[in-house]
C-alpha atoms as a PDB file:
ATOM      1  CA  UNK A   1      16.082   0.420  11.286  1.00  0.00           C
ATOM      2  CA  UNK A   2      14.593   3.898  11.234  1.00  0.00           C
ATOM      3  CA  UNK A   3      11.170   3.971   9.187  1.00  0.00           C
ATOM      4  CA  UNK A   4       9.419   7.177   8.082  1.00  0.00           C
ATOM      5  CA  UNK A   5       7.670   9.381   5.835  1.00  0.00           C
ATOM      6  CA  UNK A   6      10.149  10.469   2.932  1.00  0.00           C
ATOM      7  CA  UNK A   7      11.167  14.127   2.454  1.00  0.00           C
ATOM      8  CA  UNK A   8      11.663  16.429  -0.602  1.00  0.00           C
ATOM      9  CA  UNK A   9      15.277  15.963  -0.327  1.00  0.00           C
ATOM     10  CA  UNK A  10      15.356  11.820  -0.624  1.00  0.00           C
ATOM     11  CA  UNK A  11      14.113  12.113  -4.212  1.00  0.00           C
ATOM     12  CA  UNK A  12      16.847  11.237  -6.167  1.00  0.00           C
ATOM     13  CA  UNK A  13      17.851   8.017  -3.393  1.00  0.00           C
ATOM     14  CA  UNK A  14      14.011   7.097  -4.162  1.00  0.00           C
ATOM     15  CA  UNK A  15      14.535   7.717  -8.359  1.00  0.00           C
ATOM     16  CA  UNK A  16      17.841   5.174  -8.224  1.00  0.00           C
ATOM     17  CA  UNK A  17      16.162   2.500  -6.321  1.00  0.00           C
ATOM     18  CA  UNK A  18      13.353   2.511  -8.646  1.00  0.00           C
ATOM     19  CA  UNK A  19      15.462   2.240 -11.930  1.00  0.00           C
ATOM     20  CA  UNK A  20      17.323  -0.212 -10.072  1.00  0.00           C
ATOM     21  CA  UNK A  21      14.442  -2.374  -9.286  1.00  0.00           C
ATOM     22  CA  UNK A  22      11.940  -1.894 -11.578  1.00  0.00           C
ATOM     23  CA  UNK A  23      14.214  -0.954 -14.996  1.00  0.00           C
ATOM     24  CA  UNK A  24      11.752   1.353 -15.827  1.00  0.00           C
ATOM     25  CA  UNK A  25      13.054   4.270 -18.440  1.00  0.00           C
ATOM     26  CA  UNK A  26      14.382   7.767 -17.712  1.00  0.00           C
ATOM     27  CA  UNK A  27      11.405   9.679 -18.978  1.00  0.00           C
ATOM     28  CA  UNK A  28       8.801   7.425 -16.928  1.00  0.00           C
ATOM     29  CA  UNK A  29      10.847   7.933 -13.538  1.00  0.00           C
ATOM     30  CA  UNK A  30      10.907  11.194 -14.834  1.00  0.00           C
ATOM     31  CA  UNK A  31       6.795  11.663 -15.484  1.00  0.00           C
ATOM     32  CA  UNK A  32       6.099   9.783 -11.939  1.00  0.00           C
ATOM     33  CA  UNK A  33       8.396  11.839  -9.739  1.00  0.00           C
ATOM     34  CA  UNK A  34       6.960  15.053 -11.398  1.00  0.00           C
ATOM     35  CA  UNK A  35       3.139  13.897 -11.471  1.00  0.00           C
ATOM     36  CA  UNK A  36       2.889  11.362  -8.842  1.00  0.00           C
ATOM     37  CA  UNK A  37       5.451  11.786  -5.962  1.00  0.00           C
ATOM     38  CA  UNK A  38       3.948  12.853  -2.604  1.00  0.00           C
ATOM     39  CA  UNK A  39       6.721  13.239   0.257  1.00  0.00           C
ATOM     40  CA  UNK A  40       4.210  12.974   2.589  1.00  0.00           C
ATOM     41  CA  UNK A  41       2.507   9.488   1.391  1.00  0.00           C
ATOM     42  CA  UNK A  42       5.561   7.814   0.855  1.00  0.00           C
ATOM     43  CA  UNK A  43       7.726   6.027   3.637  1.00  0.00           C
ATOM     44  CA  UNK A  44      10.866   4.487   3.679  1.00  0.00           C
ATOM     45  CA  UNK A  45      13.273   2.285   5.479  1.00  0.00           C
ATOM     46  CA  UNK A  46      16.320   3.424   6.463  1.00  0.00           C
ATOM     47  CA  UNK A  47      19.606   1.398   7.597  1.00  0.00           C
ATOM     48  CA  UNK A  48      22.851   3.483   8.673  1.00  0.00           C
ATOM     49  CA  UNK A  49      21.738   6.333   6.803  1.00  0.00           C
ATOM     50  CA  UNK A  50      21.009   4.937   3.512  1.00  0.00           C
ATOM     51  CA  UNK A  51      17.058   4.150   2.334  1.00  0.00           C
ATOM     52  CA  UNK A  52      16.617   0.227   1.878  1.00  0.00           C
ATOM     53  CA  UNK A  53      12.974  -0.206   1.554  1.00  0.00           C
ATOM     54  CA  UNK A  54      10.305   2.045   0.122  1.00  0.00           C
ATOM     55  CA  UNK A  55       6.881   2.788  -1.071  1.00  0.00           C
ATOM     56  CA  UNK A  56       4.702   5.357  -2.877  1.00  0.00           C
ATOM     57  CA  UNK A  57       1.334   6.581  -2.078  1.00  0.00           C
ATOM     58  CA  UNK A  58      -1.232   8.833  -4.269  1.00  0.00           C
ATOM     59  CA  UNK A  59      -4.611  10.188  -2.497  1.00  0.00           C
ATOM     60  CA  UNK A  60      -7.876   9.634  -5.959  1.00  0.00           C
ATOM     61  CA  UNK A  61     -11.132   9.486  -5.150  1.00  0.00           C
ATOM     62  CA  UNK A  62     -12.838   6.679  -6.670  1.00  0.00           C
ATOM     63  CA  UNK A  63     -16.333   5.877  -7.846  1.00  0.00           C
ATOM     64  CA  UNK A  64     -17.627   2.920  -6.072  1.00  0.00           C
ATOM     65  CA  UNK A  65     -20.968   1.853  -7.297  1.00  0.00           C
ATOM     66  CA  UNK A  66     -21.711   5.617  -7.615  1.00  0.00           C
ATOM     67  CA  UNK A  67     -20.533   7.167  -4.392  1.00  0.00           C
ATOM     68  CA  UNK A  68     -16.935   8.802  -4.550  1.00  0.00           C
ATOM     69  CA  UNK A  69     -14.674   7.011  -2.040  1.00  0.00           C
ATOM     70  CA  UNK A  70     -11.331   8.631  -0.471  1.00  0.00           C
ATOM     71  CA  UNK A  71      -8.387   5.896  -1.568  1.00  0.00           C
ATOM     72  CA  UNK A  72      -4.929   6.051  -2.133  1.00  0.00           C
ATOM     73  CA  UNK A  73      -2.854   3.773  -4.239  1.00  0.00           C
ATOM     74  CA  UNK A  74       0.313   2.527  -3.585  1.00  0.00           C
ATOM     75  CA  UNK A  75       3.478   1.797  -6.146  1.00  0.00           C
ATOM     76  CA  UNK A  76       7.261   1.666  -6.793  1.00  0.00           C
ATOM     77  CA  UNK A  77       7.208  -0.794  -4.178  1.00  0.00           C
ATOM     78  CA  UNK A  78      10.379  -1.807  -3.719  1.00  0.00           C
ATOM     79  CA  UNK A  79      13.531  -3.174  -1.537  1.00  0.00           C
ATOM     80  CA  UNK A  80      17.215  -3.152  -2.273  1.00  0.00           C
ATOM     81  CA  UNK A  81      18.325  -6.841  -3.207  1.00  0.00           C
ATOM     82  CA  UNK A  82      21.024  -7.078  -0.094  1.00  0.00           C
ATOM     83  CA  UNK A  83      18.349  -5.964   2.155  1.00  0.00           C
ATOM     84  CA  UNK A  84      14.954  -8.163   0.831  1.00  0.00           C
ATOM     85  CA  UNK A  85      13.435 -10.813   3.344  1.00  0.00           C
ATOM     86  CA  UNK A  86      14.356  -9.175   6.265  1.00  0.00           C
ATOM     87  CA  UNK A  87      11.237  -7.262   7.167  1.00  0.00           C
ATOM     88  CA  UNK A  88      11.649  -3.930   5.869  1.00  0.00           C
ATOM     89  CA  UNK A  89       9.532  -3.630   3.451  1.00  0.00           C
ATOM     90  CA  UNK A  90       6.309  -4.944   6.183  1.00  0.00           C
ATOM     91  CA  UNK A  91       7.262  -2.256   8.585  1.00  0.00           C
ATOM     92  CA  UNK A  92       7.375   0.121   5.743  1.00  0.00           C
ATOM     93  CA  UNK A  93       3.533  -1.721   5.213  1.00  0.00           C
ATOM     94  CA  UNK A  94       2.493  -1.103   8.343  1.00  0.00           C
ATOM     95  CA  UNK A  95       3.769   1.862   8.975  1.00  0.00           C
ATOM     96  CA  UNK A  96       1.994   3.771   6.150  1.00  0.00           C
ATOM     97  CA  UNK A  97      -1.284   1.996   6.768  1.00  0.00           C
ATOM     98  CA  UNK A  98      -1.319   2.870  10.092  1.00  0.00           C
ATOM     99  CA  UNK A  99      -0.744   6.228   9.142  1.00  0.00           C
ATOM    100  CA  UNK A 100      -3.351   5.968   6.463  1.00  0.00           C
ATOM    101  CA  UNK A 101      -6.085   4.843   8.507  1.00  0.00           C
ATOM    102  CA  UNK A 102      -5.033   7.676  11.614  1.00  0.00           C
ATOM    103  CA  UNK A 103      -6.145   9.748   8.569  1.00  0.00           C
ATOM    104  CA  UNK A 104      -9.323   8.525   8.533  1.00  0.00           C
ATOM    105  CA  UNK A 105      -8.249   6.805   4.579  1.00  0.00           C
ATOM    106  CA  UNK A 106     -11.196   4.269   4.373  1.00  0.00           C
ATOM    107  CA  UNK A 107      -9.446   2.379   1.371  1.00  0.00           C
ATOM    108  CA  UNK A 108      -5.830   1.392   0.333  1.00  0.00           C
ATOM    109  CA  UNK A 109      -5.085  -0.222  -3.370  1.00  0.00           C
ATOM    110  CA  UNK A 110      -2.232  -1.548  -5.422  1.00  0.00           C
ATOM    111  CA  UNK A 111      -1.483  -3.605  -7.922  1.00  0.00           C
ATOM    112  CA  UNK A 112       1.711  -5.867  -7.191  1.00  0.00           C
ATOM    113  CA  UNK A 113       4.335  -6.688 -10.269  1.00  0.00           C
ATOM    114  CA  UNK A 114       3.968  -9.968  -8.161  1.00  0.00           C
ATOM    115  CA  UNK A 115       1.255 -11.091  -5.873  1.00  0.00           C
ATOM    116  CA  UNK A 116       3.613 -13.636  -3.910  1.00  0.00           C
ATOM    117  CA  UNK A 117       5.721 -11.102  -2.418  1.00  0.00           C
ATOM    118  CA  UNK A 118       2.775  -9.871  -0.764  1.00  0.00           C
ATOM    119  CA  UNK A 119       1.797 -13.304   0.961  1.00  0.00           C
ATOM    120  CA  UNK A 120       4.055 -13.265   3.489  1.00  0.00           C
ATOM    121  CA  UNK A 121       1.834  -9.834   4.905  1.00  0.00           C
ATOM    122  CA  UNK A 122      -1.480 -11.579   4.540  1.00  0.00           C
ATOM    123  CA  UNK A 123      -2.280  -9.614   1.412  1.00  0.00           C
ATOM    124  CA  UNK A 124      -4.275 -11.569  -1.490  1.00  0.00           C
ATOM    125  CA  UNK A 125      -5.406 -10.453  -4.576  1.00  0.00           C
ATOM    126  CA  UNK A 126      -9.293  -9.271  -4.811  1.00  0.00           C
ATOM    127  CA  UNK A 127      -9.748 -12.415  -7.561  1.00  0.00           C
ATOM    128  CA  UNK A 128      -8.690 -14.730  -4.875  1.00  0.00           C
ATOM    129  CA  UNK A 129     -10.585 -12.741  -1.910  1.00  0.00           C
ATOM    130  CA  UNK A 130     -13.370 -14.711  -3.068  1.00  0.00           C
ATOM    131  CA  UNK A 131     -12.020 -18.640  -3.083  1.00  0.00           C
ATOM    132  CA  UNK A 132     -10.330 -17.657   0.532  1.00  0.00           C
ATOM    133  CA  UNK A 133     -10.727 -19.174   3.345  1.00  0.00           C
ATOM    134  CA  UNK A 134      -9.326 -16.465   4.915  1.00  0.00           C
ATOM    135  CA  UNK A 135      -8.688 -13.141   4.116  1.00  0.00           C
ATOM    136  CA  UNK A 136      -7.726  -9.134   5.490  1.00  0.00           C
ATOM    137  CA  UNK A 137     -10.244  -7.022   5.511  1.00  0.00           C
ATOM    138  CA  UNK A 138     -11.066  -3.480   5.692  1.00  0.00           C
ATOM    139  CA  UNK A 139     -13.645  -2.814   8.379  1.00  0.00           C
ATOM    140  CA  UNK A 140     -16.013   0.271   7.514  1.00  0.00           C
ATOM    141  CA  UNK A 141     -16.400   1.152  10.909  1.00  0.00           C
ATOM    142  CA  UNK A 142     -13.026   2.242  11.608  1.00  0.00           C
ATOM    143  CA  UNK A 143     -12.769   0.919  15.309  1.00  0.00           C
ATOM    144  CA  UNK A 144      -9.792  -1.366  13.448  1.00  0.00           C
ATOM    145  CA  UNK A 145      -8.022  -0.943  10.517  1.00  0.00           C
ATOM    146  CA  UNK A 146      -7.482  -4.431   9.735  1.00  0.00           C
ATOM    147  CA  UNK A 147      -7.473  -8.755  10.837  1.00  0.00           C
ATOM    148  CA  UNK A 148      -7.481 -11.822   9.524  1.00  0.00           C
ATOM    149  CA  UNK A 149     -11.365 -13.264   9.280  1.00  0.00           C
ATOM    150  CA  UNK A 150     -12.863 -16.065   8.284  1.00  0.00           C
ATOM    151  CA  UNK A 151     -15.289 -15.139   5.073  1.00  0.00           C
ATOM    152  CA  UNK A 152     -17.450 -17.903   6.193  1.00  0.00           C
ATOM    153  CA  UNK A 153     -18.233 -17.069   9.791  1.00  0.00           C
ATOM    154  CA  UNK A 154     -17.951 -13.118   8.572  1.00  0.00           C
ATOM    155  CA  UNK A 155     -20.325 -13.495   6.132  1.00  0.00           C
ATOM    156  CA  UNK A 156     -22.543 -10.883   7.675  1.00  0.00           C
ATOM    157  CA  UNK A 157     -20.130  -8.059   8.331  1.00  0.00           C
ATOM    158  CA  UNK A 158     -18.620  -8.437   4.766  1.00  0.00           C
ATOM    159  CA  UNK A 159     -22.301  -7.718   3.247  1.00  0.00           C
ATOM    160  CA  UNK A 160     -22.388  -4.409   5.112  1.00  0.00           C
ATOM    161  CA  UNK A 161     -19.093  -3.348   4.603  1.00  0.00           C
ATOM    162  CA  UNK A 162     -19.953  -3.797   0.599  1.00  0.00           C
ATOM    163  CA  UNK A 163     -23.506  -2.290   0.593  1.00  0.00           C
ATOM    164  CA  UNK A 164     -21.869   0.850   2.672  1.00  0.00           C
ATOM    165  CA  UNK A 165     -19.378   1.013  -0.047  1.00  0.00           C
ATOM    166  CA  UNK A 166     -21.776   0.353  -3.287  1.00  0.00           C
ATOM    167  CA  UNK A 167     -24.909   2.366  -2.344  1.00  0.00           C
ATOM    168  CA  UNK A 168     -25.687   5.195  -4.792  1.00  0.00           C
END
């Protein structure tokens, strides 16, 4: 398994794995690939040559409680069905996030066609952050990307992380 950022020239592999998984119509694969593909913040997986496993990243700045916050947000998440539950698409994961935060990216986003497939990397839904035991978390210091914490005992560190983030 070979994973790594996507060229120019892996386009149309990336445009037939999309329709394939997502169904989505010729002028919308069309609009994203011309408005919203970024070689160099997607990744793939790729097995004897051919890409299994991909992802798509776009840099935004968002507006967070008034103060305009470096993010990207990932899409077309997707694996080919022969090659699903076999890790590729949580080295593909980790892989770009480690990338990300080398970057100095304080803030990663999607929004998953399905929550459940995410489980399995310890990803839950911001809704659900709150009813969580436990949860990943995005430290604002940077000394670590990410780790499992327990809300509870964290309590502390997750108020300053917000009030960094949501200060005017």
């Amino acid at each position: 398994m070979l994973i790594r950022t996507v060229k120019k020239t892996d386009e149309n592999n990336l445009r037939q794995i999309w329709k394939d998984t997502f169904g989505d119509s010729d002028s919308f694969i069309s609009w994203f690939f011309e408005k919203r593909f970024l070689p160099e913040y997607c990744v793939c997986a790729e097995e004897n040559g051919k890409i299994v496993s991909c992802l798509h990243g776009y840099p935004m700045i968002l507006n967070v409680g008034g103060k305009a916050v470096s993010a990207v947000t990932v899409s077309g998440v997707s694996t080919v069905p022969e090659y699903r539950h076999k890790g590729y698409m949580a080295e593909v994961f980790k892989f770009l996030m480690k990338k990300l935060h080398d970057q100095g990216m304080p803030l990663v986003f999607y929004t998953p066609v399905n929550a459940n497939v995410y489980h399995f990397l310890d990803h839950l839904p911001v809704t659900r952050v709150l009813h969580a035991e436990h949860c990943t978390v995005v430290h604002c210091d940077k000394e670590y990307f990410a780790e499992n914490i327990s809300i509870t005992e964290n309590i502390d560190e997750l108020w300053e992380c917000y009030e960094t983030f949501s200060q005017n």
